[in-house]
N, C-alpha and C. Protein backbone atom coordinates (compact mmCIF):
# COMPACT_ATOMS: atom_id res chain seq x y z
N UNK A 1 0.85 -1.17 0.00
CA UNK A 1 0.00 0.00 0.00
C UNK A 1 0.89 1.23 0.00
N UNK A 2 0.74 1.76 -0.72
CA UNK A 2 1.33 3.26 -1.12
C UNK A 2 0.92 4.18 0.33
N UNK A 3 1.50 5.22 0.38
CA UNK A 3 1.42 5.82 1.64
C UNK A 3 0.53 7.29 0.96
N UNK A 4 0.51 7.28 -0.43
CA UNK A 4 -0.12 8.85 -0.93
C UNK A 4 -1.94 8.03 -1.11
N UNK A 5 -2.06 6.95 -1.29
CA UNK A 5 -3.38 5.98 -1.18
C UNK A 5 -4.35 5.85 -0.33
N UNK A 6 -3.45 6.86 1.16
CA UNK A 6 -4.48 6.54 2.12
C UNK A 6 -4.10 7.72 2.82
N UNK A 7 -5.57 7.23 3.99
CA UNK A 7 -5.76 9.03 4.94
C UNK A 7 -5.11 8.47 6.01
N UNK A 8 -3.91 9.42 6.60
CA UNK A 8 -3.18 8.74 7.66
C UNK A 8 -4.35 9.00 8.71
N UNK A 9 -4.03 8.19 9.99
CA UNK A 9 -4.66 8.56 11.10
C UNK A 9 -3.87 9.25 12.04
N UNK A 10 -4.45 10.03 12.97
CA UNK A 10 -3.62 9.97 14.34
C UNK A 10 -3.23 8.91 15.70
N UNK A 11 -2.29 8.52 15.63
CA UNK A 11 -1.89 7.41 16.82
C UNK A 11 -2.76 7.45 17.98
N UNK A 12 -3.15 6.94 18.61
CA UNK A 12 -3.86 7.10 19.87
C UNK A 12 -3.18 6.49 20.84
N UNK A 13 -2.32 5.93 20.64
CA UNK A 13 -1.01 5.69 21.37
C UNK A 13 0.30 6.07 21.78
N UNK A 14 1.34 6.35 22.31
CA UNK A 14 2.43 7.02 22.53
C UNK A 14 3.13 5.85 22.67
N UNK A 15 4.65 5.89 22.42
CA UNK A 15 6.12 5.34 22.71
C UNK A 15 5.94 5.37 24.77
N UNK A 16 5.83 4.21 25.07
CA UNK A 16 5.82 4.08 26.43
C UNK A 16 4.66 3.70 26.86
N UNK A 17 3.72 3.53 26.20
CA UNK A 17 2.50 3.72 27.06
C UNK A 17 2.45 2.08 27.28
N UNK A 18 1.65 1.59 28.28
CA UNK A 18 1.22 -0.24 28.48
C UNK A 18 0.19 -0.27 28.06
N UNK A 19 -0.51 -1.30 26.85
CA UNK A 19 -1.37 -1.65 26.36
C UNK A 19 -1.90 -2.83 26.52
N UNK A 20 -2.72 -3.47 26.52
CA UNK A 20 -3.13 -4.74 26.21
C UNK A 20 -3.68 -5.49 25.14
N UNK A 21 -3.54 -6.68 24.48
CA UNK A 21 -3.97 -6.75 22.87
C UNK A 21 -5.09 -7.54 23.63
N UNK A 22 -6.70 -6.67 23.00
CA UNK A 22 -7.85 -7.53 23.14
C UNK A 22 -7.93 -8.88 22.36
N UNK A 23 -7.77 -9.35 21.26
CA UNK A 23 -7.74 -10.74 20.74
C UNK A 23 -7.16 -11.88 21.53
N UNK A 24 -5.60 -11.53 21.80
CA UNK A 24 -4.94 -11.93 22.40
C UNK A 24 -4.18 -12.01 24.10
N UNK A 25 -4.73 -11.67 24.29
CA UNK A 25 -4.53 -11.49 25.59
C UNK A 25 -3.27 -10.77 26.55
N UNK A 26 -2.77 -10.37 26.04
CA UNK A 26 -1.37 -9.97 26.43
C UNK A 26 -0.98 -8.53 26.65
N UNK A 27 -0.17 -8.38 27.55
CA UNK A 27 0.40 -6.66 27.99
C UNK A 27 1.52 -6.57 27.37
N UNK A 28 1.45 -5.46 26.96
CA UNK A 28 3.05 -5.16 26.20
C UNK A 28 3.20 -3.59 26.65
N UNK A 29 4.23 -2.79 25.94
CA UNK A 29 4.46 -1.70 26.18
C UNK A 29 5.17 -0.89 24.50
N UNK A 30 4.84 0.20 24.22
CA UNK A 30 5.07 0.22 22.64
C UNK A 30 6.09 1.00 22.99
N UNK A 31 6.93 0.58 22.06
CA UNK A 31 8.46 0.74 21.50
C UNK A 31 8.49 1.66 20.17
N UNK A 32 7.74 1.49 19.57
CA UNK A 32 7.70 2.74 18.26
C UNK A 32 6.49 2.45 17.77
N UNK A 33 6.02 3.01 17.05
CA UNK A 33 4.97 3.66 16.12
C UNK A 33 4.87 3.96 14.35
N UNK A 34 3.93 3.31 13.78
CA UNK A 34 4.20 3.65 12.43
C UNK A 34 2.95 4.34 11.79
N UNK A 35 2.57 5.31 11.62
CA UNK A 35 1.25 5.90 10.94
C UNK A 35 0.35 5.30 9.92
N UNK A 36 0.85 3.87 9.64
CA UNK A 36 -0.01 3.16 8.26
C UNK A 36 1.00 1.78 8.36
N UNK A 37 0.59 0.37 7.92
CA UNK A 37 0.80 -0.71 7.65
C UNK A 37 2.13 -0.80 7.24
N UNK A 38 3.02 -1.29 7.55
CA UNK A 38 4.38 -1.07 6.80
C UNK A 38 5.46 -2.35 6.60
N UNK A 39 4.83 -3.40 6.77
CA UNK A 39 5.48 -4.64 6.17
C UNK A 39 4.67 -5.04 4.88
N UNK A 40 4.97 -6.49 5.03
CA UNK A 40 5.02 -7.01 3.16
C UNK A 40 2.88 -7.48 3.82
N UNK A 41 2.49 -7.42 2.25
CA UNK A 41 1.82 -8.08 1.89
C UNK A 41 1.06 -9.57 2.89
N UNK A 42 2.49 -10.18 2.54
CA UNK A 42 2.39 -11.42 2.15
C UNK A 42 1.62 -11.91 4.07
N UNK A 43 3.36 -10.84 4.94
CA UNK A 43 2.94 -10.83 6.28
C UNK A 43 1.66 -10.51 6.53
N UNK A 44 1.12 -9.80 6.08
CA UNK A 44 -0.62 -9.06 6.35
C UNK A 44 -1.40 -10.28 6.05
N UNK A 45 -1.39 -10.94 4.80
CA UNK A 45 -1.98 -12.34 4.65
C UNK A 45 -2.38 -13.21 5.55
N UNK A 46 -0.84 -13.69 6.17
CA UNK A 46 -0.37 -14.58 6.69
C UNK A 46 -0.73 -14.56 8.33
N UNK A 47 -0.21 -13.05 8.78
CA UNK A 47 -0.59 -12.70 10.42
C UNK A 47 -1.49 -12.48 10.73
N UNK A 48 -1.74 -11.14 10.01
CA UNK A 48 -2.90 -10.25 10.47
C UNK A 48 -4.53 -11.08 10.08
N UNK A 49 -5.37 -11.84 10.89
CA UNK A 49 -5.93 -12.85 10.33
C UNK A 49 -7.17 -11.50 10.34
N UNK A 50 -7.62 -10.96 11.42
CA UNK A 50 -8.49 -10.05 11.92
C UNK A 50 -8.38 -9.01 10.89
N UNK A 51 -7.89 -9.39 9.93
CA UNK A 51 -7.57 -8.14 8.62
C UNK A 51 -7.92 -6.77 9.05
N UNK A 52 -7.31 -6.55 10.05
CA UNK A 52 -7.08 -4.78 10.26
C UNK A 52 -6.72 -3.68 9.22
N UNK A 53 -7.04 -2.42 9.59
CA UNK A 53 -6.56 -1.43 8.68
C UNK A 53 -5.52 -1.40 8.36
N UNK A 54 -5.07 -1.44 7.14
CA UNK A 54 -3.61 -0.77 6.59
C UNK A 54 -3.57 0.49 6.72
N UNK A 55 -4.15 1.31 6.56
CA UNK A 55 -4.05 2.71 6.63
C UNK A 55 -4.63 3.51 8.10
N UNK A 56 -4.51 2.44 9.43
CA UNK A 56 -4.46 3.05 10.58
C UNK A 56 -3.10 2.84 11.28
N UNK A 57 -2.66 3.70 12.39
CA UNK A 57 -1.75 3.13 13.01
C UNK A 57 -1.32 1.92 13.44
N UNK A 58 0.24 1.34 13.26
CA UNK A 58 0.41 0.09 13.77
C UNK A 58 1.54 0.14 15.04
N UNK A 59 1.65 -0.50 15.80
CA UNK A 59 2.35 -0.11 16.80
C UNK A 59 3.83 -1.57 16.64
N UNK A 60 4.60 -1.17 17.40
CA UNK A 60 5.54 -2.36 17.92
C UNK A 60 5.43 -2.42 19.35
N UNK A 61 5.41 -3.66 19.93
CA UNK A 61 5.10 -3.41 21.28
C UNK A 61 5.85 -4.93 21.76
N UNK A 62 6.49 -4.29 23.15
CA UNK A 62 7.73 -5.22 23.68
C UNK A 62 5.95 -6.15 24.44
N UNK A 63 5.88 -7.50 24.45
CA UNK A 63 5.00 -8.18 24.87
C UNK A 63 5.87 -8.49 26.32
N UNK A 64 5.23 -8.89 27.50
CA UNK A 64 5.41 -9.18 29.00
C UNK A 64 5.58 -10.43 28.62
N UNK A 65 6.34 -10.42 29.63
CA UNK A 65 7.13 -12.19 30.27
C UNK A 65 6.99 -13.15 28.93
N UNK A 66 7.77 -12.10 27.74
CA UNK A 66 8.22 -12.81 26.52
C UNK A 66 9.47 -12.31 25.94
N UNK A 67 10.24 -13.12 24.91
CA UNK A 67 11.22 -12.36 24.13
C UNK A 67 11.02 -11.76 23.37
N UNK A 68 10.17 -11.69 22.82
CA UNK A 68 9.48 -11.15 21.25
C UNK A 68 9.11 -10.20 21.26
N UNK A 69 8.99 -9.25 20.53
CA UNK A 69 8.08 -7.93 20.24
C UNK A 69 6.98 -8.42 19.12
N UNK A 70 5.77 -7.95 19.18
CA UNK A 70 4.66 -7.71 18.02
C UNK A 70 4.47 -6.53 17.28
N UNK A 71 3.75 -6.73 16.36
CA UNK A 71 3.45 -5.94 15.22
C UNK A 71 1.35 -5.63 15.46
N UNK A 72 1.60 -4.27 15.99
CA UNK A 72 -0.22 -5.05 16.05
C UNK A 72 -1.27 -3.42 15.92
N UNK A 73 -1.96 -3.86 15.05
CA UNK A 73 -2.56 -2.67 14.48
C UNK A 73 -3.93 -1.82 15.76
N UNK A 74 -3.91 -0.85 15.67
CA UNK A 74 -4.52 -0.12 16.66
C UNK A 74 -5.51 -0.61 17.22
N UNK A 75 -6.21 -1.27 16.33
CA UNK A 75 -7.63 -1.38 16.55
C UNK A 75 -7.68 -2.58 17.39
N UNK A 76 -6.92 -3.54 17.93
CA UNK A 76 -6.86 -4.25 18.73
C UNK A 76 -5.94 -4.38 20.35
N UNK A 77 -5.90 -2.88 20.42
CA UNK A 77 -5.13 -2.52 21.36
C UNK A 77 -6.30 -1.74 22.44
N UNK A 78 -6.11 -1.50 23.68
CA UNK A 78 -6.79 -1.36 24.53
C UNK A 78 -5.40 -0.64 25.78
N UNK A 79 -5.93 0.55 26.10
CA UNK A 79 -5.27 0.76 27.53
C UNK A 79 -5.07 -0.12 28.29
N UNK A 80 -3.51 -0.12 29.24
CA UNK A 80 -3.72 -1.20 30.16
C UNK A 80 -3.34 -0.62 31.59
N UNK A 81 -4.18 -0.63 32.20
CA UNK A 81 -4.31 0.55 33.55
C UNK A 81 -3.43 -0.49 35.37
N UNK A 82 -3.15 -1.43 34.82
CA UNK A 82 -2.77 -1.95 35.79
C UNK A 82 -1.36 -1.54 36.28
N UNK A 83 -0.46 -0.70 36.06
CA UNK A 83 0.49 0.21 35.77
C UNK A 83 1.62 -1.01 36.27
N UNK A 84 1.50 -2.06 36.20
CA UNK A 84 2.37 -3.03 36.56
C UNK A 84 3.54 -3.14 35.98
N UNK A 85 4.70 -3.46 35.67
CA UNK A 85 5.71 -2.97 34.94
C UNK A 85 5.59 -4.43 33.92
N UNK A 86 6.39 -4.27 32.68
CA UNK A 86 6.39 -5.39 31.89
C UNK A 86 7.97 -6.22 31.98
N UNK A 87 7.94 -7.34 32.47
CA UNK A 87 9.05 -8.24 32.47
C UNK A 87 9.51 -8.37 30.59
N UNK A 88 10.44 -8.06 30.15
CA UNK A 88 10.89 -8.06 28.79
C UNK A 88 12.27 -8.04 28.66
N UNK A 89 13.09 -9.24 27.77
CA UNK A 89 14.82 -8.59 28.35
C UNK A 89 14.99 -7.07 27.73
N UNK A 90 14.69 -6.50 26.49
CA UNK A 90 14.79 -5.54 26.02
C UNK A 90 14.34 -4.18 26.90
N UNK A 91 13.55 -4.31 27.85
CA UNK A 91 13.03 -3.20 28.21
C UNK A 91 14.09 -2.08 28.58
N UNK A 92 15.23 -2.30 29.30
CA UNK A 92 16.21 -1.49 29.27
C UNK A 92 16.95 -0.89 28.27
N UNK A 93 16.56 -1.43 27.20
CA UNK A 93 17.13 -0.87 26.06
C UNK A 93 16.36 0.23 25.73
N UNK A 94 14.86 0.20 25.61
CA UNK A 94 14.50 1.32 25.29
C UNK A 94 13.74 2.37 26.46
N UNK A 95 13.58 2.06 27.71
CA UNK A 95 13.24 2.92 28.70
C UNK A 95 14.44 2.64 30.16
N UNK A 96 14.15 4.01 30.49
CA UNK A 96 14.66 4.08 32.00
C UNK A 96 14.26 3.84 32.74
N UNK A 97 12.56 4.29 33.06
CA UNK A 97 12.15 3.79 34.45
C UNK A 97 10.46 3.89 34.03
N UNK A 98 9.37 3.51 34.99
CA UNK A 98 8.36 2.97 34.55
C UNK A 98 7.54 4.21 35.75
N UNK A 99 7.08 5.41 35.35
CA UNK A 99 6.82 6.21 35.98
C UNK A 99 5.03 6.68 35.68
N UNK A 100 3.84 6.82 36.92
CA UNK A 100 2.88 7.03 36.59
C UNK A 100 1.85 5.75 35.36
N UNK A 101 2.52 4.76 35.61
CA UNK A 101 2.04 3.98 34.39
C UNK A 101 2.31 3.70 32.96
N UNK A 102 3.33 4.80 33.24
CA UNK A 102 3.85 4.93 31.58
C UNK A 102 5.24 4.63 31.60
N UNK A 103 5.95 4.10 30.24
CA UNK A 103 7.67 3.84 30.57
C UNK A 103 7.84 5.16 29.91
N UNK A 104 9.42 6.01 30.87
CA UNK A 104 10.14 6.70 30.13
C UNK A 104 11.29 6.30 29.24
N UNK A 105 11.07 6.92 28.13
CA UNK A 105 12.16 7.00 27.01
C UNK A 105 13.79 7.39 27.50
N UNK A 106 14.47 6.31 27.17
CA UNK A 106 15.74 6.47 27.78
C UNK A 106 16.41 7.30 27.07
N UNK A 107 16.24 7.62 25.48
CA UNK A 107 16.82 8.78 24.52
C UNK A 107 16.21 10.00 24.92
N UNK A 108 17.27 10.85 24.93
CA UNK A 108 16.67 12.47 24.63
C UNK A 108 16.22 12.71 23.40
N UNK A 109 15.55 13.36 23.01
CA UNK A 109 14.73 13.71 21.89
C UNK A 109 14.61 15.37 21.80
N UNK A 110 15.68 15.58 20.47
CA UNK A 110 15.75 17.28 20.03
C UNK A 110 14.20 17.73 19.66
């Protein structure tokens, strides 16, 4: 999908925030953000079974008491208010500390 093809959305999510995936059951915490669908095809086929929007936000999100990160489009994401921290080996890589419910970003940002 071309990126001039579609109406971007606005994220309703932030870098840090803890989410939970309603389908799946799981807490994660998002690591970056992409404004529209941005792998192959073939992956959208193959993963995305719930055939979500391509042209809404998709998030990356470090999943709890796993190694893996996901790929998972907005619309199956849900606040996750239990402000519990997420067990992940990566989490130090991209936050410092887990403040108010939300992780802080360990980069400064001009």
């Amino acid at each position: 999908m071309k990126e001039s093809n579609c109406k971007i959305t606005m994220a309703k999510y932030s870098i840090g925030d803890l989410v939970h995936h309603k389908l799946f059951d799981y807490r994660g915490v998002i690591v970056d953000i992409d404004p529209y669908f941005q792998l192959t095809d073939q992956w959208y086929e193959t993963v995305a079974r719930s055939r979500p929007p391509k042209n809404e936000p998709w998030y990356h999100v470090l999943v709890h008491q796993a190694t893996h990160a996901t790929y998972v489009a907005e619309q199956n994401l849900e606040p996750d208010s239990s402000d519990k921290e997420i067990i992940h080996p990566l989490i130090d890589t991209f936050f410092t500390d887990l403040k108010d419910g939300r992780y802080i970003n360990s980069e400064k940002v001009n």
